[in-house]
C-alpha atoms as a PDB file:
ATOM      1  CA  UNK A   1       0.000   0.000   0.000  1.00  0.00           C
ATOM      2  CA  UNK A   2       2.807   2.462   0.294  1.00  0.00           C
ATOM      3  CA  UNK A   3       6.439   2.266  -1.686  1.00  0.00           C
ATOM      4  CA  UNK A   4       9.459   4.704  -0.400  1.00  0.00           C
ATOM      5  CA  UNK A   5       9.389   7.747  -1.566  1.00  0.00           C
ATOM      6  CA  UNK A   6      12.465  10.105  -1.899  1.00  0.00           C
ATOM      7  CA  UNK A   7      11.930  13.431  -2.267  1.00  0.00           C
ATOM      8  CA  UNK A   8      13.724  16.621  -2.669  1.00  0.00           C
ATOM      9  CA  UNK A   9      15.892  16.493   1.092  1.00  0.00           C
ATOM     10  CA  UNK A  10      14.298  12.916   2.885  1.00  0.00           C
ATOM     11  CA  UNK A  11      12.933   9.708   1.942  1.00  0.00           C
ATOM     12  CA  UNK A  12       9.656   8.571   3.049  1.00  0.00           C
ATOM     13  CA  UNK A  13       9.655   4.647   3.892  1.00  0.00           C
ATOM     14  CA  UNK A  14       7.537   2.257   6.487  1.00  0.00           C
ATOM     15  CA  UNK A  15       9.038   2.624   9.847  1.00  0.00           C
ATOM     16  CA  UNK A  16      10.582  -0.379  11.113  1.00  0.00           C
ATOM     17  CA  UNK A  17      12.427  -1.461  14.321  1.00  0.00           C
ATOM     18  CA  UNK A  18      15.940  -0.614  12.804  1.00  0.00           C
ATOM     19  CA  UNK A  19      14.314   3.185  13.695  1.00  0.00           C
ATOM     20  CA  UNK A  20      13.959   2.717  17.568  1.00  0.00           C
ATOM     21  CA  UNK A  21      16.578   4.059  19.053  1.00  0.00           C
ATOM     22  CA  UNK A  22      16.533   7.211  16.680  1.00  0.00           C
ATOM     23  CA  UNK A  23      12.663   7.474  17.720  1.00  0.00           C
ATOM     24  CA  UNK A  24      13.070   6.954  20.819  1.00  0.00           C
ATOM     25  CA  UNK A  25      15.202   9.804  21.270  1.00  0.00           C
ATOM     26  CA  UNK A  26      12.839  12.117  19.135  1.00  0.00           C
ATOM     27  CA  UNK A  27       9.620  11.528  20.906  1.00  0.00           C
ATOM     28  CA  UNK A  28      11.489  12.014  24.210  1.00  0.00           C
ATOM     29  CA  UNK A  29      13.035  15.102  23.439  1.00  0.00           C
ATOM     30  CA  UNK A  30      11.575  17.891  25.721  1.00  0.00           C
ATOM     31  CA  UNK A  31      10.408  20.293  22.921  1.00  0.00           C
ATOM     32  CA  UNK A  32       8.834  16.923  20.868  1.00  0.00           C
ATOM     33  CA  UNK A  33       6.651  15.270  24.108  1.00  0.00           C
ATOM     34  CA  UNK A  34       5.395  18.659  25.096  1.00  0.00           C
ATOM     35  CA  UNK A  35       3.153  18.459  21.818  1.00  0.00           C
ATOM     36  CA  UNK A  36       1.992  14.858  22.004  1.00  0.00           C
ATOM     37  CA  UNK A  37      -0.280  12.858  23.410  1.00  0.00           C
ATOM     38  CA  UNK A  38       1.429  10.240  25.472  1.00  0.00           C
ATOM     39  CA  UNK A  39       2.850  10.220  28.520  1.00  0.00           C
ATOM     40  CA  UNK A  40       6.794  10.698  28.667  1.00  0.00           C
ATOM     41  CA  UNK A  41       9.342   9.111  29.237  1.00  0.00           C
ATOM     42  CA  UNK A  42       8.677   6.293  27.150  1.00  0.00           C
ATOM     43  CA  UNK A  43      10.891   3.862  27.702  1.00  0.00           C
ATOM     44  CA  UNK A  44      12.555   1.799  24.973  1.00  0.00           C
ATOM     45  CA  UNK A  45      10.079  -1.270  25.057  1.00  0.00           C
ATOM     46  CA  UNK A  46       7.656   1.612  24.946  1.00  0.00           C
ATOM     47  CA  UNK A  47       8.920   2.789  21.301  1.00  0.00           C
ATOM     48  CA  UNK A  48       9.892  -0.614  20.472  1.00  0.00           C
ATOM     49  CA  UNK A  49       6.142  -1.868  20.812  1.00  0.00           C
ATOM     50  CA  UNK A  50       4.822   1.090  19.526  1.00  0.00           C
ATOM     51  CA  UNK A  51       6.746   0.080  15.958  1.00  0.00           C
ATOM     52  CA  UNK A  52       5.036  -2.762  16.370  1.00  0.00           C
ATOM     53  CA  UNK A  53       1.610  -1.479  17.226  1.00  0.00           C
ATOM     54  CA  UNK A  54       2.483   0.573  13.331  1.00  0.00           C
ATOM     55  CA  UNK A  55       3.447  -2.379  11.806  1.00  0.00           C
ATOM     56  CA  UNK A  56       0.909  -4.575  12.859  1.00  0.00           C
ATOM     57  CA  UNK A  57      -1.890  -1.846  11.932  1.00  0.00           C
ATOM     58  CA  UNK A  58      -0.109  -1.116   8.475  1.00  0.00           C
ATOM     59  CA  UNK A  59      -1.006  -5.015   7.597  1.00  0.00           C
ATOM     60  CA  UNK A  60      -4.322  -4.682   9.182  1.00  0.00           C
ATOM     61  CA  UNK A  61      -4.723  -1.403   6.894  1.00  0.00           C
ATOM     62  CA  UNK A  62      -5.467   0.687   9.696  1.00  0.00           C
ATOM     63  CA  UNK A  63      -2.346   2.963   9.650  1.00  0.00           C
ATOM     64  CA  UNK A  64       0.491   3.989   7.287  1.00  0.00           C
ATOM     65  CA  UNK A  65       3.494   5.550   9.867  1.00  0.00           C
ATOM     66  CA  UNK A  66       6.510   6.363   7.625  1.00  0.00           C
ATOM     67  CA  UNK A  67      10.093   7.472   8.719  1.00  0.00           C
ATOM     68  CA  UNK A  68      11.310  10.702   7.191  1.00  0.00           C
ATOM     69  CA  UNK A  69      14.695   9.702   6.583  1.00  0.00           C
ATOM     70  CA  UNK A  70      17.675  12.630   5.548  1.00  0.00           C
ATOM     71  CA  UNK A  71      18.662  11.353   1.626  1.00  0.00           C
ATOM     72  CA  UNK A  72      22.353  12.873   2.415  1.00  0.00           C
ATOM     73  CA  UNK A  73      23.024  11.169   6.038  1.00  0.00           C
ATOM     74  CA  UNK A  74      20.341   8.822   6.154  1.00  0.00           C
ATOM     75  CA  UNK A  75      18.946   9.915   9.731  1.00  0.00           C
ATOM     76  CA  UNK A  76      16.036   9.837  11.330  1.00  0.00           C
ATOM     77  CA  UNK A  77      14.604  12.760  11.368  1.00  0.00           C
ATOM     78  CA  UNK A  78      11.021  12.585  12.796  1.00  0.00           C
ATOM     79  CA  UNK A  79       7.600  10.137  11.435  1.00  0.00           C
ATOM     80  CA  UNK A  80       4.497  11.134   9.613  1.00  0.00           C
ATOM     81  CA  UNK A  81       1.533   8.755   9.259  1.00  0.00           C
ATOM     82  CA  UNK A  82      -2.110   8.617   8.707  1.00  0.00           C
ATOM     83  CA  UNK A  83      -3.886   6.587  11.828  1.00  0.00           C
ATOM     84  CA  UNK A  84      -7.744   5.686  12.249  1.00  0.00           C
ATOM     85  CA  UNK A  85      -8.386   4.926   8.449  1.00  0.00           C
ATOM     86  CA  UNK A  86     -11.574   3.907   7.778  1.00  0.00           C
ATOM     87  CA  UNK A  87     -12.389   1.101   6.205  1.00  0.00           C
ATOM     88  CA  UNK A  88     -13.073   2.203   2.630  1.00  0.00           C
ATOM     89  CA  UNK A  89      -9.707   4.126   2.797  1.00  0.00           C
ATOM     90  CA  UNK A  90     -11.498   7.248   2.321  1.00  0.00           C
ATOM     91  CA  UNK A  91     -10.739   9.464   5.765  1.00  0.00           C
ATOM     92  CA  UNK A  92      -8.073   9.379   7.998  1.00  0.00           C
ATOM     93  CA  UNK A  93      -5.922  11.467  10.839  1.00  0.00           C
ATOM     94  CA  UNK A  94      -2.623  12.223  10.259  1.00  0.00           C
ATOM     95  CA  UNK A  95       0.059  12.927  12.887  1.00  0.00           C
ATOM     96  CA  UNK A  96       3.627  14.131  13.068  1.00  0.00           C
ATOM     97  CA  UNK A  97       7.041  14.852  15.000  1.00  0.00           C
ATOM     98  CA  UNK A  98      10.266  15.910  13.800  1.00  0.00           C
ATOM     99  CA  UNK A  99      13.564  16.555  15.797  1.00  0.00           C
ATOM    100  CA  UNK A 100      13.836  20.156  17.003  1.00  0.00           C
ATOM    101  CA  UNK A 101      17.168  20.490  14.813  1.00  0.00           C
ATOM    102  CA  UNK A 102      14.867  20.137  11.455  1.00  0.00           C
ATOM    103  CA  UNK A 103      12.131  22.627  12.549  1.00  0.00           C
ATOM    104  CA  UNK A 104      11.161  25.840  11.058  1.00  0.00           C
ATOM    105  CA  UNK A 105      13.544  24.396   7.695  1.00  0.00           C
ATOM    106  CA  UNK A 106      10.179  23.297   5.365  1.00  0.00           C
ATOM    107  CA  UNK A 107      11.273  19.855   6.018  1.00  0.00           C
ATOM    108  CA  UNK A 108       7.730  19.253   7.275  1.00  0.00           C
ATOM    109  CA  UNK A 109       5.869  20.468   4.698  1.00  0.00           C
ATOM    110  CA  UNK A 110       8.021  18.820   1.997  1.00  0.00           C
ATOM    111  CA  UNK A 111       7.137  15.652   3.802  1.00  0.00           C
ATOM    112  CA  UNK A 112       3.373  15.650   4.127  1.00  0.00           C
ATOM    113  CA  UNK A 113       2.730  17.036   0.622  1.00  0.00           C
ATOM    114  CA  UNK A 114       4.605  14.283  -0.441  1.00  0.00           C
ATOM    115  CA  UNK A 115       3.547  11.657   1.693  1.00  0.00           C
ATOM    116  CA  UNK A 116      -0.367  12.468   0.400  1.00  0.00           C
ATOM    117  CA  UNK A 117       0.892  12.770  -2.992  1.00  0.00           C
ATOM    118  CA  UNK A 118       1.631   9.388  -2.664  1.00  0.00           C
ATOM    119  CA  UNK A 119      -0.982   7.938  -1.180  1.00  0.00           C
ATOM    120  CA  UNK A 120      -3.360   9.163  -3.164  1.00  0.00           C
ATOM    121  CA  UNK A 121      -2.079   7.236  -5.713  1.00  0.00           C
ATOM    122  CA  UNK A 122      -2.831   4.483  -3.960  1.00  0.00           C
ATOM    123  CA  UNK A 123      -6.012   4.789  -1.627  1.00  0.00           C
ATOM    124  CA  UNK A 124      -9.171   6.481  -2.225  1.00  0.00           C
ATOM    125  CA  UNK A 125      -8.390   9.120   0.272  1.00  0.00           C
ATOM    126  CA  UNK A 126     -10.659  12.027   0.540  1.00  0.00           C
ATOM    127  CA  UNK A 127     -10.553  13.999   3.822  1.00  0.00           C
ATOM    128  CA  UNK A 128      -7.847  14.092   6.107  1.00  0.00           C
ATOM    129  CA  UNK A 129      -7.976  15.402   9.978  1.00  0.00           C
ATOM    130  CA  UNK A 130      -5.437  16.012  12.404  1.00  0.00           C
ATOM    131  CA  UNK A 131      -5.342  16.596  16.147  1.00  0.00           C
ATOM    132  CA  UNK A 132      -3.364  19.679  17.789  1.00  0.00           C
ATOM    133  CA  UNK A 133      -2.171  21.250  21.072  1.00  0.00           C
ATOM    134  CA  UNK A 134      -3.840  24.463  21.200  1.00  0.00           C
ATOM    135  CA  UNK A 135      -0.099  25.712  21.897  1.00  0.00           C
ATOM    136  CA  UNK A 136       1.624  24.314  18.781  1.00  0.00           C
ATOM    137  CA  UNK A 137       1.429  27.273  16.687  1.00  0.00           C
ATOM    138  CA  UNK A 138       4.310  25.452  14.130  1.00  0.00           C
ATOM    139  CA  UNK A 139       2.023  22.411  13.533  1.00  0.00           C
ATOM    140  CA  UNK A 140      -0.791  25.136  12.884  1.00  0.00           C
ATOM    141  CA  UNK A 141       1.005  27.038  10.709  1.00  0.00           C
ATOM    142  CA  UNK A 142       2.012  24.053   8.937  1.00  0.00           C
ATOM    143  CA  UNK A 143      -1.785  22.812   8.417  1.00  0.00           C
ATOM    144  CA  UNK A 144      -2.516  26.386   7.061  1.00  0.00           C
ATOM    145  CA  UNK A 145      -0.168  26.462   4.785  1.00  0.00           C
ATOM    146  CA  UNK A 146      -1.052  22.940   3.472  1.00  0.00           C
ATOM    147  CA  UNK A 147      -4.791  23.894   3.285  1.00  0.00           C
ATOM    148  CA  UNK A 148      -6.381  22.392   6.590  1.00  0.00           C
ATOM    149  CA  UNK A 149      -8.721  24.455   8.267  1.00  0.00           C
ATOM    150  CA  UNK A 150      -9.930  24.592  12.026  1.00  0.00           C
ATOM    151  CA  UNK A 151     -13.118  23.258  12.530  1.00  0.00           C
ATOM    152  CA  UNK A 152     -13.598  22.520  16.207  1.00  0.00           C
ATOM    153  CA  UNK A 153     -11.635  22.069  19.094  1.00  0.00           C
ATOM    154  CA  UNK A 154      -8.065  21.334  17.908  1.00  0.00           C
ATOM    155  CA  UNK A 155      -9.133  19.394  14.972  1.00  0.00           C
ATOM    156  CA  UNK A 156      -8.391  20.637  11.368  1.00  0.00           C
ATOM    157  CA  UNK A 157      -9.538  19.232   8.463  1.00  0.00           C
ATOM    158  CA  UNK A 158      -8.909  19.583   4.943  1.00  0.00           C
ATOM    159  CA  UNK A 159     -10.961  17.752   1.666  1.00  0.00           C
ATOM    160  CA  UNK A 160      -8.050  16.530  -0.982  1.00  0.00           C
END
């Protein structure tokens, strides 16, 4: 259902458990776990079964969580992924981190544009929604600027 993508500065690919310890020092990072939803610090059977969690749901078509990889260095550089697909593939939430040293760069951007690009080839998506911390004024500058709107508490949405 997906194929790695490269684009212009990463490569988008399914996140596996040779990503873990990379991860697991990217959700834990202070200015990364003040946004999310989870409880930190997770520990690294934590981030190890949450890989698996993304796997197992990728085969069970219920989520597509890709690592944004750096095409020069080959680094982990955060996740993006689309969670709570419906069954028809038509809606879905997406979510995202990236390390702190990659913010405020248009690495972000870059990465869901073409991570819907490409899926869109591939599912029948049709509306997309994400979730976000009233105080994350990057993530909703980043949903403006990719054409979500704020409908109610937190949630944007946006029709492809």
């Amino acid at each position: 259902m997906f194929n790695t993508t490269k684009l212009e500065r990463v490569t988008l690919r399914l996140v596996t458990h040779k990503h873990a310890a990379c991860l697991f020092n990217i959700l834990n990072h202070p200015h990364v776990s003040e946004f999310n939803d989870y409880e930190t610090p997770l520990s690294k059977t934590q981030i190890k079964q949450l890989i698996q969690d993304d796997i197992s749901a990728y085969y069970e078509g219920e989520v597509i969580r890709v690592a944004i990889e750096h095409n020069i260095s080959g680094k982990l550089m955060g996740t993006c992924g689309l969670y709570n697909l419906t069954p028809c593939k038509s809606s879905a939430f997406i979510g995202f981190e990236l390390h702190p040293d990659f913010w405020d760069k248009g690495v972000m951007f870059e990465v869901v544009t073409g991570f819907i690009e490409t899926l869109v080839k591939h599912i029948p998506l049709k509306h997309l929604s994400a979730e976000v911390s009233a105080h994350n004024a990057r993530s909703h500058n980043l949903l403006m600027k990719l054409g979500f709107s704020l409908r109610e508490n937190s949630i944007w949405h946006k029709s492809l």
